[in-house]
N, C-alpha and C. Protein backbone atom coordinates (compact mmCIF):
# COMPACT_ATOMS: atom_id res chain seq x y z
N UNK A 1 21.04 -35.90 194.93
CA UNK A 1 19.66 -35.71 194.56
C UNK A 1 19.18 -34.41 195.18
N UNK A 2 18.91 -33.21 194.23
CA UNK A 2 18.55 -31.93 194.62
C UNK A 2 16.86 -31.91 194.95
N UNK A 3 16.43 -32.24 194.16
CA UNK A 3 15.04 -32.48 193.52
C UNK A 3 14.14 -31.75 194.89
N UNK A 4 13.45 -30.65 194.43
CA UNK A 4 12.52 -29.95 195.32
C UNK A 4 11.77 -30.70 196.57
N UNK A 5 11.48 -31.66 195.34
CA UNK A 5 10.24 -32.55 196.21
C UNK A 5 10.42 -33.09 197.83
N UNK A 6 11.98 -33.23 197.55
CA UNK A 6 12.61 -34.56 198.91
C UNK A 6 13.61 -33.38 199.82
N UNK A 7 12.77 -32.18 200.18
CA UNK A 7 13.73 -30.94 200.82
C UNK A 7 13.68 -31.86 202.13
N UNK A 8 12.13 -31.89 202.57
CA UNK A 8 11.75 -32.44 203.66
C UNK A 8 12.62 -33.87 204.17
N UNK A 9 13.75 -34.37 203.19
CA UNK A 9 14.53 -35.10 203.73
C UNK A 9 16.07 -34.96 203.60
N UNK A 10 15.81 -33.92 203.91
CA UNK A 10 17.82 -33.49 204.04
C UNK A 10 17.91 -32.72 205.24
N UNK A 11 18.69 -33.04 205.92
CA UNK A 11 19.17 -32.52 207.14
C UNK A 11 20.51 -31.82 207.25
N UNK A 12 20.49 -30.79 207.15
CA UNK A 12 21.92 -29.91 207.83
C UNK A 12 22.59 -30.96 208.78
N UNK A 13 23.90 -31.04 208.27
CA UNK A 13 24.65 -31.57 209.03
C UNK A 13 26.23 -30.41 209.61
N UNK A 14 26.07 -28.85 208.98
CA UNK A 14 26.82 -28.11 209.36
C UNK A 14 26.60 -27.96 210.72
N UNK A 15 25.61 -27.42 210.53
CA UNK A 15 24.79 -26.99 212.12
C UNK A 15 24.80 -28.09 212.96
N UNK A 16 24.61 -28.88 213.31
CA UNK A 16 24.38 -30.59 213.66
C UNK A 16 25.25 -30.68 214.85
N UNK A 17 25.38 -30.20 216.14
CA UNK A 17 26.58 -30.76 217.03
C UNK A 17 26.54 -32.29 217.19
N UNK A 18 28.28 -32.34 217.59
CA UNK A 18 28.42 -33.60 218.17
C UNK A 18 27.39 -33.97 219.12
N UNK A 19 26.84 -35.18 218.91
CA UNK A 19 26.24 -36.28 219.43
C UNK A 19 25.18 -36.86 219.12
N UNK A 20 23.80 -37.48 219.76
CA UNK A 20 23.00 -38.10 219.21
C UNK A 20 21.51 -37.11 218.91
N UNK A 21 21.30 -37.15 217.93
CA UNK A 21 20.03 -36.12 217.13
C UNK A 21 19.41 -37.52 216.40
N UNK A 22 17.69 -37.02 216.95
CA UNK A 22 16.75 -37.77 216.43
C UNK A 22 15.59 -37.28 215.16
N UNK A 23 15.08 -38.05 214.44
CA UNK A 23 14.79 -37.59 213.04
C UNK A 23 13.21 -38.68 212.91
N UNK A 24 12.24 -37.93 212.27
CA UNK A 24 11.49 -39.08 212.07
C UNK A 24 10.77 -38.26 210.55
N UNK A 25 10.53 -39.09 209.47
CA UNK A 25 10.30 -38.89 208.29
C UNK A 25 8.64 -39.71 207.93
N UNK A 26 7.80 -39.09 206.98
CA UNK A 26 6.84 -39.56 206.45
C UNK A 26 7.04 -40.53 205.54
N UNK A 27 6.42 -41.18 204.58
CA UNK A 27 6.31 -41.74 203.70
C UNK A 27 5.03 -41.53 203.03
N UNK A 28 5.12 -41.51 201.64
CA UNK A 28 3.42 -41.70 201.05
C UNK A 28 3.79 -42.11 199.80
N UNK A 29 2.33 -42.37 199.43
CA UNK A 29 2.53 -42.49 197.83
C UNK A 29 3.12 -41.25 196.99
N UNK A 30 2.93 -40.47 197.01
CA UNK A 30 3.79 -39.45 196.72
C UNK A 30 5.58 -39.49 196.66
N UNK A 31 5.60 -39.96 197.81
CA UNK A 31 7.15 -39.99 198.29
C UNK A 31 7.71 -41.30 197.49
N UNK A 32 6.63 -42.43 197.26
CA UNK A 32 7.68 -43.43 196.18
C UNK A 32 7.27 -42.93 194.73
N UNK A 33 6.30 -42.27 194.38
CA UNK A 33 5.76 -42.02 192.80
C UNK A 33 7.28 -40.86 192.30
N UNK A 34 7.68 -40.70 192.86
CA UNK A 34 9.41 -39.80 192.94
C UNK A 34 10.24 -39.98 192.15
N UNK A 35 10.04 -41.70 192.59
CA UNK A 35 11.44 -42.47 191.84
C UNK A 35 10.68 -43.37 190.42
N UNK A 36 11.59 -43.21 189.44
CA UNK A 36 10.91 -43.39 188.33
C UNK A 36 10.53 -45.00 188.49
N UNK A 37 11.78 -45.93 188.90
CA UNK A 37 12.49 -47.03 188.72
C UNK A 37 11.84 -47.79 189.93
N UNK A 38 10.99 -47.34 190.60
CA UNK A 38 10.35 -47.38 192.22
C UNK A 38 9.58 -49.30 192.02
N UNK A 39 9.62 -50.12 192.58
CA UNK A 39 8.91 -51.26 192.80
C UNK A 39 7.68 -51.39 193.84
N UNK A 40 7.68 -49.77 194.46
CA UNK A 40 6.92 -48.94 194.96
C UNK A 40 6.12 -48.08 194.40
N UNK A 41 4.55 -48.48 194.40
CA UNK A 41 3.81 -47.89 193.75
C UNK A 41 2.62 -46.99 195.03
N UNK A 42 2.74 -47.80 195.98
CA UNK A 42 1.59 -47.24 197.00
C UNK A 42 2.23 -47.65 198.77
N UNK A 43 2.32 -46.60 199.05
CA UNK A 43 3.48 -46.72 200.47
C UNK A 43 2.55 -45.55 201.44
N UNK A 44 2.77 -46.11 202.48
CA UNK A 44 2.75 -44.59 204.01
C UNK A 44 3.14 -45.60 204.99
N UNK A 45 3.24 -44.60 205.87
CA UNK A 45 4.53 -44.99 207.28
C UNK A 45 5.61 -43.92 207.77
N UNK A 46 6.40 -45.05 208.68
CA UNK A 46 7.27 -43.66 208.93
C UNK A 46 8.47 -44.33 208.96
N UNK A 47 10.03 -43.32 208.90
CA UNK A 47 11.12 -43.93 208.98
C UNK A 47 12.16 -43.07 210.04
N UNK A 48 11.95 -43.82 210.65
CA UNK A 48 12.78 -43.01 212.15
C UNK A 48 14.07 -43.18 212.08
N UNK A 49 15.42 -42.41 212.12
CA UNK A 49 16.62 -42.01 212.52
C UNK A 49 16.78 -41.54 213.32
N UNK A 50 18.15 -41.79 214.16
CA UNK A 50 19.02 -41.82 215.04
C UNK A 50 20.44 -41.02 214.45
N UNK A 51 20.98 -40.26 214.26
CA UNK A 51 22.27 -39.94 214.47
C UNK A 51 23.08 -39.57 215.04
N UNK A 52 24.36 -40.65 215.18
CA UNK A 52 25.55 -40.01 216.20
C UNK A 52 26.53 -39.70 215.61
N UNK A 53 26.59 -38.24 215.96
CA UNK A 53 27.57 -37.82 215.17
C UNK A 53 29.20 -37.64 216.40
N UNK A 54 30.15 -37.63 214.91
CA UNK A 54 31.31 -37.22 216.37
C UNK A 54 32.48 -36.30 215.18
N UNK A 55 33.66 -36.10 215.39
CA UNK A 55 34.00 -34.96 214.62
C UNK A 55 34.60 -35.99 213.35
N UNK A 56 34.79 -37.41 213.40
CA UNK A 56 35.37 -37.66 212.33
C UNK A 56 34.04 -39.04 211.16
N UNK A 57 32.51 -39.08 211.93
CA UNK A 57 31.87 -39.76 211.74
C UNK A 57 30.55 -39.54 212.19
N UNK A 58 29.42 -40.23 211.23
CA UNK A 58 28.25 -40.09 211.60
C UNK A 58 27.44 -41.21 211.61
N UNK A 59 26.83 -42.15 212.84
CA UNK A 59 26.34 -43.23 212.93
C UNK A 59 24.53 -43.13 212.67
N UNK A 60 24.20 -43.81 211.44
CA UNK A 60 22.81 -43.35 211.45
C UNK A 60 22.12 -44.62 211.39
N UNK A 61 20.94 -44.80 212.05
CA UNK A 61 20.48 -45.94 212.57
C UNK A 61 18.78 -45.62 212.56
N UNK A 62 18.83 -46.35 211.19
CA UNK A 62 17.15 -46.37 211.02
C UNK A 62 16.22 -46.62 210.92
N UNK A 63 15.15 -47.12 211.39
CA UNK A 63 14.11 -48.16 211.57
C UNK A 63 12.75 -47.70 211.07
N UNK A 64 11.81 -48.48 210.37
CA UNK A 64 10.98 -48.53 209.63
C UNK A 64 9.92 -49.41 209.96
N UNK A 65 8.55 -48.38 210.04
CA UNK A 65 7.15 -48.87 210.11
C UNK A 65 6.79 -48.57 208.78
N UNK A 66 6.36 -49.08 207.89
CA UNK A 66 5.68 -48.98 206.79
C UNK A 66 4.72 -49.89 206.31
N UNK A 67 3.92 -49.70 205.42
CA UNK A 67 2.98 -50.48 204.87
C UNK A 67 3.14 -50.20 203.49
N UNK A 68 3.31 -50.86 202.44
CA UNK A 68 3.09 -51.21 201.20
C UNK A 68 2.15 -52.02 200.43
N UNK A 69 1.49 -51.58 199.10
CA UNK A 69 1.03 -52.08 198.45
C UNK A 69 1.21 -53.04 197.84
N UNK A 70 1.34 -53.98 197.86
CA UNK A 70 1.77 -55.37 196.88
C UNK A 70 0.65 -56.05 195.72
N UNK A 71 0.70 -56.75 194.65
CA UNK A 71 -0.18 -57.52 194.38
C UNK A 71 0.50 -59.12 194.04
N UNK A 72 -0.45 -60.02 194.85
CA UNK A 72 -0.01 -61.14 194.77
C UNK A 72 0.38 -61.99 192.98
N UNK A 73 1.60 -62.53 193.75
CA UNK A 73 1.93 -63.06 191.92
C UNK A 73 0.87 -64.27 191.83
N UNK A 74 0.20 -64.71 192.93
CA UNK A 74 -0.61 -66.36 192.84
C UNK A 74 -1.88 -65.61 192.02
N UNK A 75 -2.49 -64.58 192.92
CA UNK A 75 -4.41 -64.55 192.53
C UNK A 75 -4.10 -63.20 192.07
N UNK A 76 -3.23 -62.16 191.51
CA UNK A 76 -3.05 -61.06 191.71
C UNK A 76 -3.97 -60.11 192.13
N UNK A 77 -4.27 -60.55 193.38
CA UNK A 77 -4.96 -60.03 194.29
C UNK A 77 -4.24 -58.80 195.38
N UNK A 78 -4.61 -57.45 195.16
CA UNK A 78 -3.62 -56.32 196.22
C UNK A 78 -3.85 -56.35 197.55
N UNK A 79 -2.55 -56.53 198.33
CA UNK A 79 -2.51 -56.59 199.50
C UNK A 79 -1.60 -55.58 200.26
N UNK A 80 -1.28 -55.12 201.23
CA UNK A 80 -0.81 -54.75 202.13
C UNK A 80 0.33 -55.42 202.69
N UNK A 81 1.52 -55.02 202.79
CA UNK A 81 2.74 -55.95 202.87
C UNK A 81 3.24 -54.80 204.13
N UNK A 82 3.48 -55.33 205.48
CA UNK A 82 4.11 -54.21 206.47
C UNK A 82 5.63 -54.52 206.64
N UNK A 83 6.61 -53.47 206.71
CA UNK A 83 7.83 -53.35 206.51
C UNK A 83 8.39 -52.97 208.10
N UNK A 84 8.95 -53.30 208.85
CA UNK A 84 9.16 -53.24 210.16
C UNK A 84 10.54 -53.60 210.20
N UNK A 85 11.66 -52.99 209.20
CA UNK A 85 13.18 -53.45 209.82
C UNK A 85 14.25 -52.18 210.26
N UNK A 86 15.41 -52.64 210.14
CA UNK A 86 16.00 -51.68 211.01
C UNK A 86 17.28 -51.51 210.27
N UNK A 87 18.19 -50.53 209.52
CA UNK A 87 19.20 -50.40 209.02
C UNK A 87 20.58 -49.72 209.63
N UNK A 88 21.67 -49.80 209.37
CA UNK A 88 22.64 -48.94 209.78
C UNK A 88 23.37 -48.31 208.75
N UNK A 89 23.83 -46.97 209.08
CA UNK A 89 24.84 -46.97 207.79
C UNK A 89 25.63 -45.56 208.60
N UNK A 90 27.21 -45.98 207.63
CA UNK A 90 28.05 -44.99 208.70
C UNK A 90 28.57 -44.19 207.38
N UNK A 91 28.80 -43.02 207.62
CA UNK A 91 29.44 -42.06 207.58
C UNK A 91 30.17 -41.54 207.62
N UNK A 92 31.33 -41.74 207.35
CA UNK A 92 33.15 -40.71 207.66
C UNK A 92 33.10 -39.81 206.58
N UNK A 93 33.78 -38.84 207.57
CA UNK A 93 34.13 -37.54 207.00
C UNK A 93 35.70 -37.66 206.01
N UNK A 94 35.54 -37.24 204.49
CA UNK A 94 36.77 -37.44 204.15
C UNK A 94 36.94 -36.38 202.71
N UNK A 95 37.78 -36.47 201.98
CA UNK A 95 38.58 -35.30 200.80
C UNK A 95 37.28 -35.71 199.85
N UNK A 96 37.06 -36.63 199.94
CA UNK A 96 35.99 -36.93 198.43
C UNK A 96 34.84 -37.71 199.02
N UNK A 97 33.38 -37.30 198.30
CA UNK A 97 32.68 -38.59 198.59
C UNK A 97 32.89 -39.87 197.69
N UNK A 98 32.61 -40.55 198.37
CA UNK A 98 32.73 -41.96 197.76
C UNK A 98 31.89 -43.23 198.74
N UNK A 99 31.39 -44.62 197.85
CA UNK A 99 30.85 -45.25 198.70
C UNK A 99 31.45 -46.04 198.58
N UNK A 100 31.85 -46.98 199.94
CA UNK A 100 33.03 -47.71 199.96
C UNK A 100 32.01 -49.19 200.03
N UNK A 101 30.59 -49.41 200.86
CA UNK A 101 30.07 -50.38 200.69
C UNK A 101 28.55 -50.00 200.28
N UNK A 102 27.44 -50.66 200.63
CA UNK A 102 26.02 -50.72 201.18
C UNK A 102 25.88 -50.09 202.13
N UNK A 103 26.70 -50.35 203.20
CA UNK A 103 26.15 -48.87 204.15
C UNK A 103 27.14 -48.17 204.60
N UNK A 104 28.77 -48.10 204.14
CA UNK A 104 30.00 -47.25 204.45
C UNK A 104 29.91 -46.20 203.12
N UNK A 105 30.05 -45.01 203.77
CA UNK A 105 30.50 -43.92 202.73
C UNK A 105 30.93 -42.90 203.44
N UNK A 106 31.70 -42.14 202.58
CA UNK A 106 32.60 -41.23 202.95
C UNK A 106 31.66 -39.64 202.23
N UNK A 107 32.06 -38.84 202.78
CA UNK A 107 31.65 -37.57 202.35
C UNK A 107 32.44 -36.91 203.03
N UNK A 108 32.37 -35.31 201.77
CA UNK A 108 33.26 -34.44 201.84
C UNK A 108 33.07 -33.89 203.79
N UNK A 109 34.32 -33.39 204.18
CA UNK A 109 34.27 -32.71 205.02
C UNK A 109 33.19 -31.41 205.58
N UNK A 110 33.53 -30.27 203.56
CA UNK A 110 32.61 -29.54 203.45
C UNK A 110 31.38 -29.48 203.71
N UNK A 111 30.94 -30.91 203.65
CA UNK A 111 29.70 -30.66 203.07
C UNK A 111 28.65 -30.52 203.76
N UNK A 112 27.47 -29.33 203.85
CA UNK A 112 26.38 -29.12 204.67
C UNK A 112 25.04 -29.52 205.44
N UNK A 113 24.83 -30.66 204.06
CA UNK A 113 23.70 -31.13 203.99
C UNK A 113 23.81 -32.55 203.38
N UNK A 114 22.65 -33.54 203.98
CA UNK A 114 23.14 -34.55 203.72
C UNK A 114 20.82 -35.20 202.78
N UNK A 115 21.26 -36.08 202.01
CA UNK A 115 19.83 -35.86 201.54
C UNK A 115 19.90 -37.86 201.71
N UNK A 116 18.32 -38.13 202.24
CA UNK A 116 18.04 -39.20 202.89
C UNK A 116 16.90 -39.69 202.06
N UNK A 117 16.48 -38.78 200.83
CA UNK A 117 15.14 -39.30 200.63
C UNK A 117 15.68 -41.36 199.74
N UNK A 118 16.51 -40.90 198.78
CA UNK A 118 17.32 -42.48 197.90
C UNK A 118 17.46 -43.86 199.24
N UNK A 119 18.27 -43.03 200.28
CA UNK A 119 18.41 -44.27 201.01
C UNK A 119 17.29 -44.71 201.73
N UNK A 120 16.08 -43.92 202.06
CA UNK A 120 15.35 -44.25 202.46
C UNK A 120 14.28 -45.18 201.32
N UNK A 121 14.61 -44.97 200.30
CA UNK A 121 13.17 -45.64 199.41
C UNK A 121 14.35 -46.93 199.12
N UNK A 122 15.23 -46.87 198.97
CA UNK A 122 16.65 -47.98 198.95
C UNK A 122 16.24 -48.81 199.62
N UNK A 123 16.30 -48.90 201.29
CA UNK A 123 15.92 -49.38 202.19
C UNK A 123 14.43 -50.02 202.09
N UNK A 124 13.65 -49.46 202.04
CA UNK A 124 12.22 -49.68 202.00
C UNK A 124 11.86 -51.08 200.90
N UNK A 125 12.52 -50.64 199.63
CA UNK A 125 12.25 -51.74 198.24
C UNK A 125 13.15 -52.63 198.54
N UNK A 126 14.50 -52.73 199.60
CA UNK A 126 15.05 -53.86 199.65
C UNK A 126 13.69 -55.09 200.33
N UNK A 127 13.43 -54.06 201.39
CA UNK A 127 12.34 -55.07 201.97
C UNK A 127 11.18 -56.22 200.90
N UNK A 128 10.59 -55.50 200.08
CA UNK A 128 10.06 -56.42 199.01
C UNK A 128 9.97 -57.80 198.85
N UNK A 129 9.55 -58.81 199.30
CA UNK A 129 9.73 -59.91 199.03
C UNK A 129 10.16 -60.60 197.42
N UNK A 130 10.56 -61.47 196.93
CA UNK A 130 10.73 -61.73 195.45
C UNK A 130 9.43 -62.34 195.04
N UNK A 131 8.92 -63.13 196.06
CA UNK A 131 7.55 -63.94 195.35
C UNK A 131 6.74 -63.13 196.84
N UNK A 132 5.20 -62.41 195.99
CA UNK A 132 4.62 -61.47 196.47
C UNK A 132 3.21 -62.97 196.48
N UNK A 133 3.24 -62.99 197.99
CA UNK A 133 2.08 -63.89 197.82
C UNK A 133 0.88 -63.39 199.27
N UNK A 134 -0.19 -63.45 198.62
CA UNK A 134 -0.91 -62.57 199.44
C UNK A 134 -1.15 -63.68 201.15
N UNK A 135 -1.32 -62.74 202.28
CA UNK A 135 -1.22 -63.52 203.13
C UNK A 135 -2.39 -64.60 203.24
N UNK A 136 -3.43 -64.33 202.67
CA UNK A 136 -4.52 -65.21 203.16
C UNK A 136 -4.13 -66.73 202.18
N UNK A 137 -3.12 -66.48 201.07
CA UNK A 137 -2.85 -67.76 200.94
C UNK A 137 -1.47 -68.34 201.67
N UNK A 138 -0.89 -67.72 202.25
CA UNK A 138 0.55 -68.03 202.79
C UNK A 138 0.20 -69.47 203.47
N UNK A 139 -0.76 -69.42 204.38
CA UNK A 139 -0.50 -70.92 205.18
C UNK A 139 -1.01 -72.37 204.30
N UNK A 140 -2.21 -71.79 203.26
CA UNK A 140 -2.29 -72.65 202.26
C UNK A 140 -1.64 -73.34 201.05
N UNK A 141 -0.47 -73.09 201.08
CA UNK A 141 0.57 -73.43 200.36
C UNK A 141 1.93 -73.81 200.33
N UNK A 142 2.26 -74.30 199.45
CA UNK A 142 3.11 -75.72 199.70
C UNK A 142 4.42 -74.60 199.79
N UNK A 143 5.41 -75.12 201.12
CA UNK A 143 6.59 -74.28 201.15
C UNK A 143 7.42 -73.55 199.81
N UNK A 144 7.27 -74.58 198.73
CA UNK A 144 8.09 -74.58 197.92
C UNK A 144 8.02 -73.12 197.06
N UNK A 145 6.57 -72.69 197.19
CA UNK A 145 5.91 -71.71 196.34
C UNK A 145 6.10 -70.57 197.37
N UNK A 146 6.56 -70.30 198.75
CA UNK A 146 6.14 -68.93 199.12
C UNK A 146 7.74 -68.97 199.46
N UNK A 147 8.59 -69.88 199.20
CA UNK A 147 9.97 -69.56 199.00
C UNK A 147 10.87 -68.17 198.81
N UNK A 148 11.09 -67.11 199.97
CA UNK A 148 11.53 -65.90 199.43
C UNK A 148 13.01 -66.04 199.35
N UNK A 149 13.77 -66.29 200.42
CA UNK A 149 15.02 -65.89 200.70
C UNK A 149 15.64 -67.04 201.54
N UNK A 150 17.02 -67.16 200.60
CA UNK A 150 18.28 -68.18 201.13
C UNK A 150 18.17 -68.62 202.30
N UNK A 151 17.53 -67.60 203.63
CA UNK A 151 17.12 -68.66 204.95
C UNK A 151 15.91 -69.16 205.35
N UNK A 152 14.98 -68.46 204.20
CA UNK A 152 13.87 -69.70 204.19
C UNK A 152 13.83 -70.73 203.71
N UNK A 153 15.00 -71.10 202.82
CA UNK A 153 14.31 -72.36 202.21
C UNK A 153 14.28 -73.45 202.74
N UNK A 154 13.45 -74.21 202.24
CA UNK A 154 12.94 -75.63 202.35
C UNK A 154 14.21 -76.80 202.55
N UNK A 155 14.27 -77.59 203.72
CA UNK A 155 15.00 -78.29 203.64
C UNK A 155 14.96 -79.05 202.12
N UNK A 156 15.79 -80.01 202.02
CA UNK A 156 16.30 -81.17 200.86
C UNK A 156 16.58 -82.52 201.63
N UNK A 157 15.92 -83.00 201.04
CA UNK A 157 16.17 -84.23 201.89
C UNK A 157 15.94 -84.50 203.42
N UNK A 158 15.15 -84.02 203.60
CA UNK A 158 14.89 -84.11 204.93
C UNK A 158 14.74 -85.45 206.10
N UNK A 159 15.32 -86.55 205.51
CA UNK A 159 15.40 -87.69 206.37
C UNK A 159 14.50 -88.66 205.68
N UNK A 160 13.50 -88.05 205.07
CA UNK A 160 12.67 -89.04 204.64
C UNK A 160 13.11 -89.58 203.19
N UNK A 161 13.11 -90.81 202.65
CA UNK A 161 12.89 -91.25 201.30
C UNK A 161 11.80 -90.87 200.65
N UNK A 162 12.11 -90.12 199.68
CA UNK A 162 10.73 -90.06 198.39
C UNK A 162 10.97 -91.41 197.58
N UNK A 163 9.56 -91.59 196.64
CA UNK A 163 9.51 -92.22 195.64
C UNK A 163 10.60 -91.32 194.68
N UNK A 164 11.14 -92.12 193.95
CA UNK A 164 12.00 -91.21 192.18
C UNK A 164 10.81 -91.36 191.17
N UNK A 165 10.74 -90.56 190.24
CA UNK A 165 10.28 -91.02 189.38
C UNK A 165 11.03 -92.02 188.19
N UNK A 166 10.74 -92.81 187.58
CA UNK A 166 11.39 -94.38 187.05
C UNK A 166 12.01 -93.52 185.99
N UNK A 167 11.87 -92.22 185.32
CA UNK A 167 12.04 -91.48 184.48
C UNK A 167 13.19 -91.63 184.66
N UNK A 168 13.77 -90.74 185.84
CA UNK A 168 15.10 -90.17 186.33
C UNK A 168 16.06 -91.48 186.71
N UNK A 169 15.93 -92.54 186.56
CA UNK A 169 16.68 -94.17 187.51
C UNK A 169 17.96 -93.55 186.22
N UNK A 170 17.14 -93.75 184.95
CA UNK A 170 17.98 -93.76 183.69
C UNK A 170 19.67 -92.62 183.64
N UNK A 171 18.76 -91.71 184.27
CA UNK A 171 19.89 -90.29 184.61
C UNK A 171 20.76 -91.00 185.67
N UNK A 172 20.32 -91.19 186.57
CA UNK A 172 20.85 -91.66 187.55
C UNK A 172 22.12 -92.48 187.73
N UNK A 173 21.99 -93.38 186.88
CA UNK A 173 22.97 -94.50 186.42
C UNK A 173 23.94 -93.78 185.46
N UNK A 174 23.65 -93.09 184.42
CA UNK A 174 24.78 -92.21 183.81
C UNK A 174 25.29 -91.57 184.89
N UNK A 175 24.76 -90.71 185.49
CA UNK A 175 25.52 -90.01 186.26
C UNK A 175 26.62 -90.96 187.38
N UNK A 176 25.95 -92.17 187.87
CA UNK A 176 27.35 -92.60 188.86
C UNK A 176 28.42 -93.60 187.89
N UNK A 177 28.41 -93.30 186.87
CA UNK A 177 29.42 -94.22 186.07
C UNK A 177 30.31 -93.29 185.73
């Protein structure tokens, strides 16, 4: 990604000696209106890096204050969603770039410059919740509905017996025969 706009996030990595170099980047609405494909419409904050570099690798370690715009899927009501996590991603030096995972990639030996603006808005929209529910209803509602992610969910069965509905007895009985 050449693109004028995102100079302010590429860092010389020719020049760059071995060891740890610190980096801290803006965010705005501007900076997500960039990406066409963006789930980011209204952003500011900042995204701080760490890099350790050494002659065959570069450890970059980056953490994020942000605030985002959201609108709730319940009242679609716009809220403010704050983004506070922390990423890693490594770097080896090698004949070709290539990305070997989510955060392993290889890049050319040659190469001078390294551009941060993708992984940084990458990073940022992973944060996103799937169900956008504004906070003032979060404690008013039933677990089932503010359900985001595989380690939130809601137990099953939790010790207690429910009623069935008399509907389902019928299923029931097919199914253990």
């Amino acid at each position: 990604m050449g693109r004028r706009e995102f100079k302010e996030y590429e860092i010389n990595i020719a020049r760059m000696a071995n060891g740890l170099h610190v980096f801290e980047f803006e965010v705005s609405d501007s900076f997500f209106s960039c990406f066409s494909d963006s789930l980011i419409e209204e952003g500011k904050g900042k995204a701080f890096l760490e890099i350790e570099k050494s002659e065959t690798m570069m450890t970059l370690d980056f953490h994020f204050d942000v605030s985002v715009g959201l609108v709730c899927d319940v009242t679609l009501e716009p809220f403010d969603f704050p983004i506070h996590s922390d990423r890693k991603v490594i770097m080896k030096f090698g004949e070709e770039d290539e990305e070997l995972s989510d955060d392993v990639f290889i890049i050319k030996h040659d190469r001078h410059t390294i551009q941060l603006a993708e992984l940084i808005h990458e990073f940022v929209s992973l944060e996103i919740p799937m169900k956008k529910v504004h906070p003032s209803l979060a404690d008013d509602m039933r677990p089932e509905l503010i359900y985001t992610s595989g380690n939130d969910a809601p137990e099953e069965n939790s010790g207690s017996e429910e009623e069935t509905d008399p509907r389902w007895e019928v299923l029931k009985k097919l199914k253990e025969k």
